[in-house]
Protein backbone atom coordinates (compact mmCIF):
# COMPACT_ATOMS: atom_id res chain seq x y z
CA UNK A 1 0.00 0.00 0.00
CA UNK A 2 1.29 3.90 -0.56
CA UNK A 3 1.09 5.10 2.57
CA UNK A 4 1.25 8.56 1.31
CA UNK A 5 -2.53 7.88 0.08
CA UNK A 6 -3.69 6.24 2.83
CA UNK A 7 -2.69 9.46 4.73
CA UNK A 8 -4.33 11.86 2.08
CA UNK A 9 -7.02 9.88 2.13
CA UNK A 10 -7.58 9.60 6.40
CA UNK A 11 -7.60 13.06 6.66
CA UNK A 12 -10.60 13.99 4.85
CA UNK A 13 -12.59 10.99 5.62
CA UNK A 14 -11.82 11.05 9.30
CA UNK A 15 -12.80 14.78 9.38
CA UNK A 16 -16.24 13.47 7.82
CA UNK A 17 -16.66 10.67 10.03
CA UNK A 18 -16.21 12.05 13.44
CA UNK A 19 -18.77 10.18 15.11
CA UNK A 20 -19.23 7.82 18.26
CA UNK A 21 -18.82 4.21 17.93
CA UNK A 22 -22.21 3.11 20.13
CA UNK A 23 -22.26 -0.57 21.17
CA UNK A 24 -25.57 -2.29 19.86
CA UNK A 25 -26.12 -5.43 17.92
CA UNK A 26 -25.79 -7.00 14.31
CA UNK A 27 -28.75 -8.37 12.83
CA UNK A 28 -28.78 -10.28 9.33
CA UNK A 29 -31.96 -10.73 7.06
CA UNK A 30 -32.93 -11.67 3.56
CA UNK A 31 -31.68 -7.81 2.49
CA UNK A 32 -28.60 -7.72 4.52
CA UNK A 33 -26.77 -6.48 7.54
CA UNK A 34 -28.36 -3.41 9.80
CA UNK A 35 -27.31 -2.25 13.26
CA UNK A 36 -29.88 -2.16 16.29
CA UNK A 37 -28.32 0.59 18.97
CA UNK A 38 -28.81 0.39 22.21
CA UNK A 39 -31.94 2.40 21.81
CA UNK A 40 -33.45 0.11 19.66
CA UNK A 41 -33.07 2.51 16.39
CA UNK A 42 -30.75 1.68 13.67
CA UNK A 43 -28.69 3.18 11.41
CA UNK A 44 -29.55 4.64 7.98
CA UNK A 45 -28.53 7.41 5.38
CA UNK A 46 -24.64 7.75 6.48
CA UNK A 47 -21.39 6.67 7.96
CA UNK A 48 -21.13 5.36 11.46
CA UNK A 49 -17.82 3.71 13.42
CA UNK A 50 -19.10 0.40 15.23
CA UNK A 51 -16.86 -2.11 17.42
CA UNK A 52 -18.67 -4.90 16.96
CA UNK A 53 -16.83 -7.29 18.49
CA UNK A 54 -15.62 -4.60 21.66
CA UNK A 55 -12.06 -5.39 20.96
CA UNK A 56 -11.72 -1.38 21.27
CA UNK A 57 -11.50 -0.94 17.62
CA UNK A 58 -14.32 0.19 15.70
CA UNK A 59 -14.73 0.08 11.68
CA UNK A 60 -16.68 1.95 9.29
CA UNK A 61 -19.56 1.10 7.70
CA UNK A 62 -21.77 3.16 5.30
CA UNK A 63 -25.53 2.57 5.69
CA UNK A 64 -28.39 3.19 3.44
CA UNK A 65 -31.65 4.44 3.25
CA UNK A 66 -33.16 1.55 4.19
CA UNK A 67 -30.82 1.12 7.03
CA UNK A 68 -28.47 -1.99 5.31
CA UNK A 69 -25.15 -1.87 5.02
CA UNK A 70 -23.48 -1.55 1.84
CA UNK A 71 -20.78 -3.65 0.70
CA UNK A 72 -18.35 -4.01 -2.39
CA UNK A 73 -18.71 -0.29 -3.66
CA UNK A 74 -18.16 3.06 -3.59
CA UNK A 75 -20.03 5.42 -1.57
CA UNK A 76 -19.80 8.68 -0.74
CA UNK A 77 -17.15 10.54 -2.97
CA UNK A 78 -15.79 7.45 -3.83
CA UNK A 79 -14.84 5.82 -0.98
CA UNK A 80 -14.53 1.74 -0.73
CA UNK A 81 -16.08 -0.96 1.19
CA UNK A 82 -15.03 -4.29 1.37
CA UNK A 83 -17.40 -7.35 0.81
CA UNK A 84 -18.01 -6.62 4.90
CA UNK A 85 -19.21 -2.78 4.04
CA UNK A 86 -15.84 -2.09 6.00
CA UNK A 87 -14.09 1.12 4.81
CA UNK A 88 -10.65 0.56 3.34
CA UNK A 89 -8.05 2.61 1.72
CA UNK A 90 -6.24 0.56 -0.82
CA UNK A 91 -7.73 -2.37 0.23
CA UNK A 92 -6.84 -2.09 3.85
CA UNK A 93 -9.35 -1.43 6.79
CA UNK A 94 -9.69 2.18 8.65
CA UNK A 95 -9.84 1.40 11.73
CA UNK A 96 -9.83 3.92 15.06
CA UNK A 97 -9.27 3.18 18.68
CA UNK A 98 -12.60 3.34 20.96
CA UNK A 99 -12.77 2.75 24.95
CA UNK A 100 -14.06 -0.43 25.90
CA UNK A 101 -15.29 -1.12 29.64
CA UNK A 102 -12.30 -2.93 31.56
CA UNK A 103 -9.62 -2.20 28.79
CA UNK A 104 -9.40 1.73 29.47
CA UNK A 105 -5.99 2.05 31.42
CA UNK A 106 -6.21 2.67 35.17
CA UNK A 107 -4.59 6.75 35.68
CA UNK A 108 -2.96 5.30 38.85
CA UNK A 109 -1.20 2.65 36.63
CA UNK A 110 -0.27 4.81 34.15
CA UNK A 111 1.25 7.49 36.29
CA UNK A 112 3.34 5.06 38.30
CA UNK A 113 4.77 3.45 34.98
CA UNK A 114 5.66 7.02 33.63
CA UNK A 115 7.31 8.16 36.80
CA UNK A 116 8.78 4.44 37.48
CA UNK A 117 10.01 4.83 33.69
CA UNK A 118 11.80 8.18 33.91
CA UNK A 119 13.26 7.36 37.07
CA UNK A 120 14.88 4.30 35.98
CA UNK A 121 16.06 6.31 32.29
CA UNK A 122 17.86 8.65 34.69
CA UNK A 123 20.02 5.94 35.50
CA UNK A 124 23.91 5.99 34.20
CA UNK A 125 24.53 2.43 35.66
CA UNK A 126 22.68 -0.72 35.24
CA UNK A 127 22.86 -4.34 36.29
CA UNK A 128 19.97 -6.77 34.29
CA UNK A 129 19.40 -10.36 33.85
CA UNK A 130 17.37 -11.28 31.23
CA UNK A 131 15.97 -14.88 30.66
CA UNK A 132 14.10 -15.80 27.58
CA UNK A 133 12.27 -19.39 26.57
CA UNK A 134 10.63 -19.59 22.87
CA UNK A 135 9.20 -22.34 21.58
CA UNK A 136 8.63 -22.31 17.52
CA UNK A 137 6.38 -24.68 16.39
CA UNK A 138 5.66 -25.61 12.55
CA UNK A 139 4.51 -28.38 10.03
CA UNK A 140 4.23 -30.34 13.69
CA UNK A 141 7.62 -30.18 14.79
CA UNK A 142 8.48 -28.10 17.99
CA UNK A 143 11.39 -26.18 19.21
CA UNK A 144 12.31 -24.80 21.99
CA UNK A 145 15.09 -21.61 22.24
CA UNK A 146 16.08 -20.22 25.54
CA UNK A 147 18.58 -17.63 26.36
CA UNK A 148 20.16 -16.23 29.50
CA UNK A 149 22.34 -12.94 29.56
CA UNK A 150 23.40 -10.82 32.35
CA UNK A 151 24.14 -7.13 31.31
CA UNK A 152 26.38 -4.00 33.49
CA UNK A 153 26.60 -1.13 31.91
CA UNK A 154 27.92 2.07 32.90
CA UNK A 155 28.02 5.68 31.09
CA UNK A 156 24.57 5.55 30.03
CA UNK A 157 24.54 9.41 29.59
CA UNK A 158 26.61 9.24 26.92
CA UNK A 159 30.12 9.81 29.01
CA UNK A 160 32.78 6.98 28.56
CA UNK A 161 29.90 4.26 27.99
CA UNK A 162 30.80 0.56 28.34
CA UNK A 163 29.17 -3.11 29.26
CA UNK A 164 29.73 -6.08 29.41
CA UNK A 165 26.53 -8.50 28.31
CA UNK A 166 27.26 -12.68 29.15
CA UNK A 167 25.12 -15.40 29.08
CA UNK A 168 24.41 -18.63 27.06
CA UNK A 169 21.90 -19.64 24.53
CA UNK A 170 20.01 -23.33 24.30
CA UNK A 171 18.71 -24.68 21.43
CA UNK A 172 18.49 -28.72 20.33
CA UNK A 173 19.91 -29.06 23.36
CA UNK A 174 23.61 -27.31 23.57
CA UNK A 175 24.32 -24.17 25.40
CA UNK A 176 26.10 -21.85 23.36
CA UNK A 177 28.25 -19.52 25.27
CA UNK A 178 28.30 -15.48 24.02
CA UNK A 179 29.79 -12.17 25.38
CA UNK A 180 29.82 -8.83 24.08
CA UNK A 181 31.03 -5.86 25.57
CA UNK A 182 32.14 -2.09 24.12
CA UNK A 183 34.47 -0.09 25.16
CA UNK A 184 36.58 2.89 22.85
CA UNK A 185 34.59 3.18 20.05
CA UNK A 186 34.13 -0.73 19.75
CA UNK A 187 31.94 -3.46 19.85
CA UNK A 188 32.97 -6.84 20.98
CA UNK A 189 31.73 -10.38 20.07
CA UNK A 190 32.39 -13.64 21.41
CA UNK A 191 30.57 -16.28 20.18
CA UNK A 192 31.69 -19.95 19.79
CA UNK A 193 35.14 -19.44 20.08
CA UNK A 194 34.72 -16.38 16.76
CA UNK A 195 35.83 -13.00 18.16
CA UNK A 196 35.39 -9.96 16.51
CA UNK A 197 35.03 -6.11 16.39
CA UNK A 198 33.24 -3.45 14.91
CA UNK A 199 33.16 0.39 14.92
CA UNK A 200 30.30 1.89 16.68
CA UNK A 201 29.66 5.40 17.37
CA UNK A 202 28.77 6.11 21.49
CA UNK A 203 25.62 7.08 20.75
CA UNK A 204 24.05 4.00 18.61
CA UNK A 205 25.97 2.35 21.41
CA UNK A 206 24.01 3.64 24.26
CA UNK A 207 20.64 3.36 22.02
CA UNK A 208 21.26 -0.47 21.93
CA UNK A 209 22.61 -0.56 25.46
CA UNK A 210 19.06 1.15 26.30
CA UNK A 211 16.90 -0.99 24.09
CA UNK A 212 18.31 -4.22 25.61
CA UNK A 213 17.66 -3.14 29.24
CA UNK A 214 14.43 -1.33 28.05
CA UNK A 215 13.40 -4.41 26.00
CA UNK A 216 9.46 -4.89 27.03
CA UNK A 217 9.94 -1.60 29.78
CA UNK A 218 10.05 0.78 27.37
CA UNK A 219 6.43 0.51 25.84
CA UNK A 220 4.51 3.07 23.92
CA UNK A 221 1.48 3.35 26.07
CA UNK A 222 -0.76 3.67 23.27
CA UNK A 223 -0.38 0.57 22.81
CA UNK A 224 -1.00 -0.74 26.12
CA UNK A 225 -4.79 -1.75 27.87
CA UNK A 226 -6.07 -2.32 30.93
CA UNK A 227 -3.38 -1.21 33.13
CA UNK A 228 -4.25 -1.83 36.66
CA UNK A 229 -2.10 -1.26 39.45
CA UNK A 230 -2.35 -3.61 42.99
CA UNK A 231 0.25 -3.09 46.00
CA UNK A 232 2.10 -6.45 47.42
CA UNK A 233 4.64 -6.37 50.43
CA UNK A 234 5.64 -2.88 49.78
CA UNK A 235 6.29 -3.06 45.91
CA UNK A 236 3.87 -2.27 43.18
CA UNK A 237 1.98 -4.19 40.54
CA UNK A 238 1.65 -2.80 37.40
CA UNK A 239 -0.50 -5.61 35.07
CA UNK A 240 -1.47 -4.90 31.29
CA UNK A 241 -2.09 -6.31 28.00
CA UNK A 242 -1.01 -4.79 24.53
CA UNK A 243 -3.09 -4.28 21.87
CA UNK A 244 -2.46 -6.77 19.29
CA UNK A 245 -3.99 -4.77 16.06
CA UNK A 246 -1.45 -1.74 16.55
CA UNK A 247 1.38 -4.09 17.71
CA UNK A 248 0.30 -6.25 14.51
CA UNK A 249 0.88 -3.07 12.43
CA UNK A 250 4.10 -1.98 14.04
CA UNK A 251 5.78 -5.59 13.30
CA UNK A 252 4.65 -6.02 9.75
CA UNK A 253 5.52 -2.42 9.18
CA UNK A 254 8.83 -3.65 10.44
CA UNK A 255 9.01 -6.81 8.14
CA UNK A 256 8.44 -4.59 4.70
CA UNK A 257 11.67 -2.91 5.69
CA UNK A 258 13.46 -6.36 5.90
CA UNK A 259 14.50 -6.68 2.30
CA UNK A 260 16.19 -10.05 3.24
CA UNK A 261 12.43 -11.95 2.29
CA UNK A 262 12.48 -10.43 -1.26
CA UNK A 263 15.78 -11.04 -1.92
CA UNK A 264 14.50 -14.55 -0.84
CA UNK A 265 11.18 -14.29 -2.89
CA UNK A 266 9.79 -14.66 0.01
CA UNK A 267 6.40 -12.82 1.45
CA UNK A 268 6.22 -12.26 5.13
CA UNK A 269 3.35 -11.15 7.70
CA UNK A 270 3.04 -11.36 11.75
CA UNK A 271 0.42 -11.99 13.07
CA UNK A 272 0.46 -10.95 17.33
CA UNK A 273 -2.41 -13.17 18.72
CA UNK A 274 -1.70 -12.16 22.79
CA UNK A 275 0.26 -10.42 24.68
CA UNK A 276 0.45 -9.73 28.20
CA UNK A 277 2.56 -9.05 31.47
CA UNK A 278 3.29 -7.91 34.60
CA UNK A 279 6.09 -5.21 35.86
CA UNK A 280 7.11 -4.93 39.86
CA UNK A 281 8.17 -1.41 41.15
CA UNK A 282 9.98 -1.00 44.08
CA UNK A 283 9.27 1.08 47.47
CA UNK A 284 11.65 3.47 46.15
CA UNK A 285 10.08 4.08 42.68
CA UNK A 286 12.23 2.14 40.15
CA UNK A 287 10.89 -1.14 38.45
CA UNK A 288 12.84 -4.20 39.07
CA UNK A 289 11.20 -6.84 37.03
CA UNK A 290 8.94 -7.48 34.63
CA UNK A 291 7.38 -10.72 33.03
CA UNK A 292 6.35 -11.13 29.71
CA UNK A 293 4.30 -14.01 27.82
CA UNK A 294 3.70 -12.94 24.07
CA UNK A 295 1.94 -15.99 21.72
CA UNK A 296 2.35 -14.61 18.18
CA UNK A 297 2.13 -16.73 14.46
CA UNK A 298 4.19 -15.76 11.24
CA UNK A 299 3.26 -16.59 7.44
CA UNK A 300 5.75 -17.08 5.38
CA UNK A 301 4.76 -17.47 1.33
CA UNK A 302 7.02 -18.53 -1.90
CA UNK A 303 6.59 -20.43 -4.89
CA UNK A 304 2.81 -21.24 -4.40
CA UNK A 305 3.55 -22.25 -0.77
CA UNK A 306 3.00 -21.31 2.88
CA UNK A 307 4.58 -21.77 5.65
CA UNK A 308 2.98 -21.22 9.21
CA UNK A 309 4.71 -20.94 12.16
CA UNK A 310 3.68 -20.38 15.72
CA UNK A 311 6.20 -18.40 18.27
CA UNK A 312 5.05 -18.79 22.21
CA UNK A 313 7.79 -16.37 24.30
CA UNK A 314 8.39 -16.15 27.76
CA UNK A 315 10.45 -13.22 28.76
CA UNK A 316 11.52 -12.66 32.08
CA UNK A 317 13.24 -9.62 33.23
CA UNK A 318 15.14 -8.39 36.66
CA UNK A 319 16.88 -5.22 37.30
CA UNK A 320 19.39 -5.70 39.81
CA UNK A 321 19.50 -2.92 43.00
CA UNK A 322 18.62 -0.55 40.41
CA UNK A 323 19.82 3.04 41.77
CA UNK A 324 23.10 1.72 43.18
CA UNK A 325 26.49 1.76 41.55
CA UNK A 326 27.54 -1.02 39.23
CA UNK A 327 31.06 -2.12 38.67
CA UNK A 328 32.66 -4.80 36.29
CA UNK A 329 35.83 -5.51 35.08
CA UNK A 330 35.62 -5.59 30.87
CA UNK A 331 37.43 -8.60 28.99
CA UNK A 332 40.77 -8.63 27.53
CA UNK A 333 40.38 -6.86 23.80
CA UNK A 334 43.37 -9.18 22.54
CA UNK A 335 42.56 -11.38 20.03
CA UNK A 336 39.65 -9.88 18.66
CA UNK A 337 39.60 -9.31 14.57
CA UNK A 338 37.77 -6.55 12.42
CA UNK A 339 34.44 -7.13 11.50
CA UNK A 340 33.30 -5.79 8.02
CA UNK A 341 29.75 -5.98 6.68
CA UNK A 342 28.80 -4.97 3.23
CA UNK A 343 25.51 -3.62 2.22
């Protein structure tokens, strides 16, 4: 799809269709879909936003005189419905986010993850373990993927950064062993014995130093529903779910900028199914841990076939006496060769 259309198209149709999206019912009869509101009316002569199934995300439908819906045309200055009267722009549905009874995000939550959040992004040192399980399934066989990394970092305002990230990765059944660690102006790897470097300016440095301890912390909250916030021995509980229609669009807008499947031929969608968690904040206002359990499916298409395969993750994340000093000793840089990629 051109986005650039999609977005000259939104503007003027959203302008248009500015209106509530009521919760009612779906009826079907020998003339086709109406809507029954709540007040026992229905909809005719114009657009109307409905969630239908209260997911929080309502479509657009275009009713007509005699109150059905219409499908597979164009109405009103041209705009298209699919074969389910939903509007779409380039063949893909408009949808728009709607509150739903028990999804809306508790303020209390939400304010103690923002102020947990920019506490802990204040931080110049950080100590994390991070433990991950996966299991891929597909055409019936299953396999499972685990990882286990302990990360220090220091510098994380940009002055003299460096850590040192260690752990092992399973899969069939061998640990792997891996380290990397930056320091100078240079990443380190050490994996299977292979040691390398690679130039890397501070700054991308601290963004990936930041997006590994941030990794499922750092969460747009438009994205996240029905925050609620409970108190247990002192800490808080912060408990959500995401959304999986915007997180669907972020990861497949994500996959068209992988050009590795069409230089395989290959065509690629995610498809985010669940995901939720919890995330523990200490008496003293940093979080400390957070749990993760995402259950996601990916299609992968090429030469007239398709493959489907089905990720479950576990992620499990602890920040270790966040607030207090960390200090490490980095590896030996002997040994290590020049790494050069090619694009």
């Amino acid at each position: 799809m051109k986005k650039w259309k999609a977005a000259l198209a939104v503007i003027p149709m959203a302008a248009a269709l500015s209106f509530p999206a009521f919760a009612g019912e779906w009826h079907l009869d020998m003339n086709g879909w109406w809507y029954e509101t709540d007040d026992g009316s229905y909809y005719r002569n114009g657009w109307q936003w409905i969630d239908g199934n209260q997911d929080g995300w309502a479509e657009c439908y275009y009713f007509n005189n005699q109150g059905y819906v219409s499908v597979r045309t164009r109405q009103v200055d041209g705009w298209e419905v699919n074969e389910d009267g939903a509007w779409t722009v380039d063949g893909e549905i408009q949808r728009k986010y709607v509150p739903v009874p028990g999804m809306e995000n508790d303020p209390a939550a939400v304010e103690a993850y923002r102020t947990a959040y920019e506490k802990n992004e204040n931080l110049t040192t950080a100590d994390v373990d991070a433990n991950y399980v996966m299991t891929m399934e597909m055409e019936g066989v299953s396999l499972d993927i685990g990882m286990n990394m302990n990360m220090k970092m220091r510098g994380l305002d940009g002055n003299n950064l460096e850590f040192l990230a260690e752990g092992t990765m399973t899969m069939l059944g061998a640990e792997i062993p891996m380290t990397m660690f930056y320091t100078d102006g240079y990443m380190y790897t050490d994996a299977m014995g292979e040691k390398s470097r690679q130039p890397m300016e501070a700054m991308e440095a601290v963004a990936q130093a930041n997006s590994t301890v941030s990794s499922g912390v750092d969460m747009d909250l438009s994205v996240m529903r029905g925050m609620r916030m409970r108190e247990e021995n002192g800490k808080t509980i912060i408990s959500f779910s995401m959304d999986p229609v915007m997180m669907n669009s972020v990861m497949n807008s994500m996959m068209l900028d992988m050009s590795a499947y069409e230089e395989l031929g290959v065509d690629a969608s995610y498809q985010l199914n669940s995901c939720s968690g919890e995330m523990v904040i200490n008496s003293e206002g940093y979080y400390e841990s957070m749990v993760l359990n995402m259950d996601m499916g990916m299609d992968m298409s090429a030469e007239g076939e398709t493959l489907h395969v089905v990720y479950k993750l576990n992620m499990d994340m602890t920040y270790n006496n966040p607030g207090q000093e960390v200090s490490f000793t980095l590896p030996s840089t002997e040994g290590y060769q020049d790494a050069y990629y090619t694009v």
